[in-house]
C-alpha atoms as a PDB file:
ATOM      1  CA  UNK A   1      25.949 124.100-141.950  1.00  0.00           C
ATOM      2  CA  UNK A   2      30.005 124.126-141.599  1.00  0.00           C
ATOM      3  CA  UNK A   3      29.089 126.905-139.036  1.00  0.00           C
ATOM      4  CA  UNK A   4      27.484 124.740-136.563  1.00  0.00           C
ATOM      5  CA  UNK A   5      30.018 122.460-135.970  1.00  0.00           C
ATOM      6  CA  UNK A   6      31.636 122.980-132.409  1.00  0.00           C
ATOM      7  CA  UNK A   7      35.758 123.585-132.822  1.00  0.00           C
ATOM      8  CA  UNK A   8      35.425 122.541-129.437  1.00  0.00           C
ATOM      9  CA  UNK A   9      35.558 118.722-131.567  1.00  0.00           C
ATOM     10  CA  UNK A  10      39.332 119.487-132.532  1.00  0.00           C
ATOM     11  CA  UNK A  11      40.979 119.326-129.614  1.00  0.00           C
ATOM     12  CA  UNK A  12      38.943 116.139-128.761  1.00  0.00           C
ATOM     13  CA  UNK A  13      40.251 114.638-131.894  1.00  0.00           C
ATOM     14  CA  UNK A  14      43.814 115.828-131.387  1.00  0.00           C
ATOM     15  CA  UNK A  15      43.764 114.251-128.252  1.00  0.00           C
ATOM     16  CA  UNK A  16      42.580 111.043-129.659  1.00  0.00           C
ATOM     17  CA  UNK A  17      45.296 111.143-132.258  1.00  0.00           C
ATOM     18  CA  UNK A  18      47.933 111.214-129.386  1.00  0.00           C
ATOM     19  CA  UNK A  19      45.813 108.293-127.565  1.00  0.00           C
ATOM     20  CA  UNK A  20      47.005 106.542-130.648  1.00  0.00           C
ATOM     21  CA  UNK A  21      50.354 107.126-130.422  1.00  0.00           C
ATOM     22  CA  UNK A  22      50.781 109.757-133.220  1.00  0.00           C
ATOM     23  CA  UNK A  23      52.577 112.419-131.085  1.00  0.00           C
ATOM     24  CA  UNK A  24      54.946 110.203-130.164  1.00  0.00           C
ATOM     25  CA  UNK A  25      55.348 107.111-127.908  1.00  0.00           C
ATOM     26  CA  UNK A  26      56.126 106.684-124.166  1.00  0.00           C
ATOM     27  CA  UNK A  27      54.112 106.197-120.945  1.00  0.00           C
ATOM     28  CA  UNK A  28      52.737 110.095-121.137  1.00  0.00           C
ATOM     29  CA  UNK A  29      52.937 112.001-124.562  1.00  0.00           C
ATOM     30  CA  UNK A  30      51.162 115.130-122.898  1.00  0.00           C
ATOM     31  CA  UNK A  31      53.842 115.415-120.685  1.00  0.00           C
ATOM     32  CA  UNK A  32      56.821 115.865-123.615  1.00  0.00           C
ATOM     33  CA  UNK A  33      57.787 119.271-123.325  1.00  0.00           C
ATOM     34  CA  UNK A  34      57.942 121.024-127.289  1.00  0.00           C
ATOM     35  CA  UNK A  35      60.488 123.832-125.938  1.00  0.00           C
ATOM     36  CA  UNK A  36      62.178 125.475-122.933  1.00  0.00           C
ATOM     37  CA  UNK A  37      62.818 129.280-122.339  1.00  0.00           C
ATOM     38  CA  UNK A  38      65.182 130.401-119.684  1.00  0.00           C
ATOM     39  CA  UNK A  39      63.498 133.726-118.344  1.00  0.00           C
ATOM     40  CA  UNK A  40      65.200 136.657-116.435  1.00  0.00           C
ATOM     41  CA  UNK A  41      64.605 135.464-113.116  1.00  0.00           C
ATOM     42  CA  UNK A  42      66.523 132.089-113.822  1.00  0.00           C
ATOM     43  CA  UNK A  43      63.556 130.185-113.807  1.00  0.00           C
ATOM     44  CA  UNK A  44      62.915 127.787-117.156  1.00  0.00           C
ATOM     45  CA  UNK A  45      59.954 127.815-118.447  1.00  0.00           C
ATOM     46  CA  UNK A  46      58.567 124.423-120.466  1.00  0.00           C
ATOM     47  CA  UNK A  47      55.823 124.453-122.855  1.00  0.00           C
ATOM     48  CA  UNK A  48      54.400 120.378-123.202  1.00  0.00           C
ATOM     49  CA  UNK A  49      52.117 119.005-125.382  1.00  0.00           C
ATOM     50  CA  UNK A  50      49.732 119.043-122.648  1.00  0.00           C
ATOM     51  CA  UNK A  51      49.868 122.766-121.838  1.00  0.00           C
ATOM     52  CA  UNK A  52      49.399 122.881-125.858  1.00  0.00           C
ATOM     53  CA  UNK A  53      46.403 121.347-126.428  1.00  0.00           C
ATOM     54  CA  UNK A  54      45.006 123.269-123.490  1.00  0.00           C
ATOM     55  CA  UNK A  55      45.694 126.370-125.331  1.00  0.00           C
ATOM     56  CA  UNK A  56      43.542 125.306-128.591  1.00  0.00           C
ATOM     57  CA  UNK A  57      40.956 124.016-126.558  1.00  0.00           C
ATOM     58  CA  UNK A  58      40.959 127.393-125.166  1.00  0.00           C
ATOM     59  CA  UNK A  59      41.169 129.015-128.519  1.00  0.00           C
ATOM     60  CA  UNK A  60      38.540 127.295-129.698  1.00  0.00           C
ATOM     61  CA  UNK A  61      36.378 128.384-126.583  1.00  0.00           C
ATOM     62  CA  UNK A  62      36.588 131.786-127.399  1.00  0.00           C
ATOM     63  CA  UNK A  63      35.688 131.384-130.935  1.00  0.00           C
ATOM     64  CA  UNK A  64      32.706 129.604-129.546  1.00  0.00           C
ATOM     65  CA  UNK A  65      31.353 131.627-127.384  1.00  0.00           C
ATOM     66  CA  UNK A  66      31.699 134.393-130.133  1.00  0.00           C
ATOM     67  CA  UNK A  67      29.655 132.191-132.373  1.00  0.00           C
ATOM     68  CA  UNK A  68      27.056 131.565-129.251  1.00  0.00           C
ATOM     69  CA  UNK A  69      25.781 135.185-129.791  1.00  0.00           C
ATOM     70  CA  UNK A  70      23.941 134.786-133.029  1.00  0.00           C
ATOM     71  CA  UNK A  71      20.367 134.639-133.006  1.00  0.00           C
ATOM     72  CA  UNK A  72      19.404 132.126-135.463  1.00  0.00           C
ATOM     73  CA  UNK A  73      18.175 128.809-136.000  1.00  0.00           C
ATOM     74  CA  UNK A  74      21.536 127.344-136.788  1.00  0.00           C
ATOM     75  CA  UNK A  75      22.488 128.287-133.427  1.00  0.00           C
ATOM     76  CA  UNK A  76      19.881 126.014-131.662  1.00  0.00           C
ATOM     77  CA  UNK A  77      21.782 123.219-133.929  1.00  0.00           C
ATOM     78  CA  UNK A  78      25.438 124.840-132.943  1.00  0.00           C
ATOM     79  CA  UNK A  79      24.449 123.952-129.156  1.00  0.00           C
ATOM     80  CA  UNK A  80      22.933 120.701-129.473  1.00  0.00           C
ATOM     81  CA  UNK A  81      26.281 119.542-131.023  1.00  0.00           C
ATOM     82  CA  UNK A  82      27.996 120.899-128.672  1.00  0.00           C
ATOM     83  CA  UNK A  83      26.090 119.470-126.253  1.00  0.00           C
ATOM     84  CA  UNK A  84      26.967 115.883-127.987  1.00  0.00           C
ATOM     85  CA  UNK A  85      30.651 117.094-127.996  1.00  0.00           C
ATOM     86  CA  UNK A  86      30.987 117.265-123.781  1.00  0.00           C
ATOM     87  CA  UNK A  87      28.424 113.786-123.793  1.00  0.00           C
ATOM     88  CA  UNK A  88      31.531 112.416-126.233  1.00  0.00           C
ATOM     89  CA  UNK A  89      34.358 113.926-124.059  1.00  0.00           C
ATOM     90  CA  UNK A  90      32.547 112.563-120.288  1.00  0.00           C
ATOM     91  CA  UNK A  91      31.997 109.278-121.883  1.00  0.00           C
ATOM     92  CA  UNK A  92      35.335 108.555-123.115  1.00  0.00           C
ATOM     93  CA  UNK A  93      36.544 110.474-119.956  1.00  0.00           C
ATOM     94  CA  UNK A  94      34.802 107.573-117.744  1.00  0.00           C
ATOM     95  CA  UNK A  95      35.656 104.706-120.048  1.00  0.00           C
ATOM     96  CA  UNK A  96      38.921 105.123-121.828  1.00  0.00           C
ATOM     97  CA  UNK A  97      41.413 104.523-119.643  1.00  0.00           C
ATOM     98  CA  UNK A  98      44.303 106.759-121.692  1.00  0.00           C
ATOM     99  CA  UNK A  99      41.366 109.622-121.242  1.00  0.00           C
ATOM    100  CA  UNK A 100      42.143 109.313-117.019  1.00  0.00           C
ATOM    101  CA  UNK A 101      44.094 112.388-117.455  1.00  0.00           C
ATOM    102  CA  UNK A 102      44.262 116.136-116.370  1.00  0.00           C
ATOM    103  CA  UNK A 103      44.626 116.825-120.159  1.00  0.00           C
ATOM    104  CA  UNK A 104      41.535 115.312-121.126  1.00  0.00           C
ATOM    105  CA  UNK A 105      39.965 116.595-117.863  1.00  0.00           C
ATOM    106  CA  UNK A 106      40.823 120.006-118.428  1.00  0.00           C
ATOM    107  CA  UNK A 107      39.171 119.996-122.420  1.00  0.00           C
ATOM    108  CA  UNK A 108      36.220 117.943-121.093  1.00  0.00           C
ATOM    109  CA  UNK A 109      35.479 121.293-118.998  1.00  0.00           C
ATOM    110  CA  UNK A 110      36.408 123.673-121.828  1.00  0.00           C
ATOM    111  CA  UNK A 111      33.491 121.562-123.545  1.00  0.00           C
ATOM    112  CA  UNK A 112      31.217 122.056-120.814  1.00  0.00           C
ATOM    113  CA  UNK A 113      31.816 125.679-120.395  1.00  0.00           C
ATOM    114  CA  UNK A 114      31.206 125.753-124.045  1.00  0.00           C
ATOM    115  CA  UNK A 115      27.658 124.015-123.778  1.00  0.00           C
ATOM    116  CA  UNK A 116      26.675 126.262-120.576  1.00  0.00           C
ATOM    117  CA  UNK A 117      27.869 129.338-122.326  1.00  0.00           C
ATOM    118  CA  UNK A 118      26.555 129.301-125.485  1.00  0.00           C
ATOM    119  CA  UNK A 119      22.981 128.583-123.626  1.00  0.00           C
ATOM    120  CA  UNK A 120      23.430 131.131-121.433  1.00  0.00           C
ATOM    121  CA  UNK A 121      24.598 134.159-124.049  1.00  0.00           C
ATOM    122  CA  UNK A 122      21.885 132.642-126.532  1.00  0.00           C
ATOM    123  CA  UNK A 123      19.320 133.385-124.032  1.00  0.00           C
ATOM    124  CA  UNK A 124      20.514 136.206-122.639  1.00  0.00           C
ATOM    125  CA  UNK A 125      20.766 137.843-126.558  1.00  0.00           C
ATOM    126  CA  UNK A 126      17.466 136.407-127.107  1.00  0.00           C
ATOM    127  CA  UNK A 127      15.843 137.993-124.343  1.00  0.00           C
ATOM    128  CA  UNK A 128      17.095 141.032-125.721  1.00  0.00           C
ATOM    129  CA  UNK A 129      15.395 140.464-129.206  1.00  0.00           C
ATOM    130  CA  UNK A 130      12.000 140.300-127.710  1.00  0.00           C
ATOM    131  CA  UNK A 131       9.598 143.441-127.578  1.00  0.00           C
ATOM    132  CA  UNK A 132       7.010 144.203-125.467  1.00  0.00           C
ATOM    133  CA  UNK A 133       4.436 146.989-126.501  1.00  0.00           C
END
């Protein structure tokens, strides 16, 4: 049953957590850079909290769509929660107003890619299981 929860919920929480002011305060927390690199060309590259939680929600994507590929009943629960996960993330998207932002935009996405994914390599590995004589 732990199985079928969608990951695809953490980053939605994490985000909520900084909604509540948790990773720190100010106008924008996604936009507090964690660290800076100074690369060979001279450039600087910045790492933010935003560009963070885009990386787990991407994470969690891929571990996702590697769970999408069982064949099982559990999976037909896995994408209905998911499913419920992007209705979550486009609610709060078009009624929270700290949720207005290319952050939350960008995992609300990951989410859907998530849902339209999983359907699509669940039926596509179904179709696979079936044999005609």
């Amino acid at each position: 049953m732990i199985g079928s929860i969608p990951l695809i919920v953490v980053p939605f929480v994490l985000y909520n957590m900084g909604l509540v002011g948790l990773f720190g305060g100010g106008a924008d927390p996604w936009a507090q850079v964690l660290f800076s690199i100074r690369m060979m060309s001279g450039g600087t590259w910045s790492m933010t909290l935003g560009d963070l939680m885009v990386l787990i929600g991407l994470f969690f994507l891929f571990i996702e769509i590697m769970k999408s590929t069982r064949t099982s009943n559990a999976s037909v629960i896995d994408h209905l929660l998911s499913t419920f996960v992007f209705v979550a993330f486009l609610v709060e998207f078009m009624l929270v107003p700290g949720a207005a932002h290319s952050v939350f935009f960008t995992l609300m996405m990951i989410a859907l890619v998530d849902v339209l994914a999983g359907f699509s390599v669940s039926i596509r590995s179904a179709g696979r299981d079936v044999n005609f004589r």
